[in-house]
C-alpha atoms as a PDB file:
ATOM      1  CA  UNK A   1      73.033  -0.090 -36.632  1.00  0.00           C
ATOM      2  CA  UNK A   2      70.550  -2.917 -36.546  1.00  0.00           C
ATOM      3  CA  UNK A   3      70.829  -6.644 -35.549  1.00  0.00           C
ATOM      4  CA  UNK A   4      69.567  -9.016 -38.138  1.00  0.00           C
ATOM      5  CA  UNK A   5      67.036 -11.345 -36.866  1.00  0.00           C
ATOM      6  CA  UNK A   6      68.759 -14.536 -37.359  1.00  0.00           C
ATOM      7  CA  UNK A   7      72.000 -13.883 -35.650  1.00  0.00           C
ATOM      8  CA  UNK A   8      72.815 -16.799 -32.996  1.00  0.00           C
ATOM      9  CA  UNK A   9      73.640 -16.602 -29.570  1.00  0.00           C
ATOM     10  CA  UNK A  10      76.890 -17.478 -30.428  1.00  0.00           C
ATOM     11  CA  UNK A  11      77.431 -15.153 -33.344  1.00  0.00           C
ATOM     12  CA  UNK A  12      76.325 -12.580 -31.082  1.00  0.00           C
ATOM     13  CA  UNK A  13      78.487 -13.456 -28.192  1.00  0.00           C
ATOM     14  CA  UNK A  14      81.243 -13.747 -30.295  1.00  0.00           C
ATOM     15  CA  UNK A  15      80.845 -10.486 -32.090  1.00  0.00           C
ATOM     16  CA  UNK A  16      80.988  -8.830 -28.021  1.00  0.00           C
ATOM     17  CA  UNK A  17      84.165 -10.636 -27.824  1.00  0.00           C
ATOM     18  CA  UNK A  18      85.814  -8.952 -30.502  1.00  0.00           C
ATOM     19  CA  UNK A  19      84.720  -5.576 -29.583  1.00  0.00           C
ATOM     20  CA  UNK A  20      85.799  -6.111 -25.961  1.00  0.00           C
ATOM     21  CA  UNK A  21      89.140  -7.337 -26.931  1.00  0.00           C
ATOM     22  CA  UNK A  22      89.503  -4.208 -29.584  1.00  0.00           C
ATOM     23  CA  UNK A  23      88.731  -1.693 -26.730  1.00  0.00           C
ATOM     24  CA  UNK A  24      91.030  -3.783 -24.603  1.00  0.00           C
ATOM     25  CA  UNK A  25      93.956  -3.365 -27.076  1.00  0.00           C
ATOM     26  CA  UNK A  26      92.842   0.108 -27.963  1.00  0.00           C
ATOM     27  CA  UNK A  27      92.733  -0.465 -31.499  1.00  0.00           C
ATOM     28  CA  UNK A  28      89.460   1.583 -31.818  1.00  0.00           C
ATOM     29  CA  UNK A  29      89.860   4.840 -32.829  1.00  0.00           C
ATOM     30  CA  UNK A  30      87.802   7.468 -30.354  1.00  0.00           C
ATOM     31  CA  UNK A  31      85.638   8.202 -33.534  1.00  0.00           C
ATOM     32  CA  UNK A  32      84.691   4.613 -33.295  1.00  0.00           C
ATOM     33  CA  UNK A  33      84.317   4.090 -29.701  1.00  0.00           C
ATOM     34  CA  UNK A  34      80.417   5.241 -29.163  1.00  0.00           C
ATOM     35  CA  UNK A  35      79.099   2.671 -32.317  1.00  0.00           C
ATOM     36  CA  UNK A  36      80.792  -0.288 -30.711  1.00  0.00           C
ATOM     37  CA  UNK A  37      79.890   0.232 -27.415  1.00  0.00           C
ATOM     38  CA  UNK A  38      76.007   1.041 -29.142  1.00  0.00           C
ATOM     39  CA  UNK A  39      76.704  -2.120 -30.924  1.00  0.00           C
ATOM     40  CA  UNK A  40      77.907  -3.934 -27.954  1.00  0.00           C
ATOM     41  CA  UNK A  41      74.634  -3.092 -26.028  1.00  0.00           C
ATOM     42  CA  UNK A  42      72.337  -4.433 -29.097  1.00  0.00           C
ATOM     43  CA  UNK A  43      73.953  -7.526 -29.411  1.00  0.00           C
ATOM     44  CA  UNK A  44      74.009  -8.212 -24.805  1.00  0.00           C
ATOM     45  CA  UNK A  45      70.106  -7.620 -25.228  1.00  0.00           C
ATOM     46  CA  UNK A  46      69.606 -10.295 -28.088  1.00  0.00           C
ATOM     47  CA  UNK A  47      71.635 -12.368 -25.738  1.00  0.00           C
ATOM     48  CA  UNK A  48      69.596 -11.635 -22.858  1.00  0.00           C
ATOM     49  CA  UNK A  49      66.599 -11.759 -24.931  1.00  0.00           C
ATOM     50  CA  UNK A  50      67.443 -15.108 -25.981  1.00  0.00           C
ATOM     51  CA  UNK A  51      68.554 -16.993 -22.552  1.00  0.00           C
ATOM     52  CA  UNK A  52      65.371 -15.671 -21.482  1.00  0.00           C
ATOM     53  CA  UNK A  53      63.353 -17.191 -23.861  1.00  0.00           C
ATOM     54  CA  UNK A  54      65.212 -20.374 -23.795  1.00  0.00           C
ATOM     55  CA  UNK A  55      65.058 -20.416 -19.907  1.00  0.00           C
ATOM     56  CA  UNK A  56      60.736 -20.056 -20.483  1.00  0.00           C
ATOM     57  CA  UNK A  57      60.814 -23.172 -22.952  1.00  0.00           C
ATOM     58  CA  UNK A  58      62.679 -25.079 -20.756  1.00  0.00           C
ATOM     59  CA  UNK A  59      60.551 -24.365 -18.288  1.00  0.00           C
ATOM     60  CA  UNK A  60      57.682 -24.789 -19.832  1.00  0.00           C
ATOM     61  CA  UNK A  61      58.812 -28.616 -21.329  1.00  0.00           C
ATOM     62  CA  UNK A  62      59.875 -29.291 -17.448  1.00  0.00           C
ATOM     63  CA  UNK A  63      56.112 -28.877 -16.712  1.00  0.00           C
ATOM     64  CA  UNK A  64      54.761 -30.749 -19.263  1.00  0.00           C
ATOM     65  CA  UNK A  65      57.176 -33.504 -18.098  1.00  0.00           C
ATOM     66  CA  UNK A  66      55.472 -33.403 -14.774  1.00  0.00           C
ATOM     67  CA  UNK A  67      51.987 -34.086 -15.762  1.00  0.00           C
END
């Protein structure tokens, strides 16, 4: 199961919110279980990947500010 590039912080976030609430309200199936929670930890790296790239740009613009 792959991430496509393009998919927003949002979309992703969004997508972990679904699974979350299925597993909540145990409307996965046990077969299903192990690709969601695979899926789950894909899209919380983008995520992470993402706020931490954000966090460098803002950093980096804060700098620039400075000067």
């Amino acid at each position: 199961m792959t991430i496509k590039k393009t998919i927003t912080y949002t979309e992703a976030m969004t997508e972990v919110e679904e699974i979350l609430e299925q597993i909540e309200n145990e409307e996965l199936d046990v077969d299903d279980l192990a690709e969601k929670v695979k899926r789950v930890s894909v899209l919380l790296k983008t995520c992470k990947d993402k706020l931490t790239k954000t966090n460098e740009q803002v950093e980096l613009i804060l700098k620039e500010m400075e000067e």
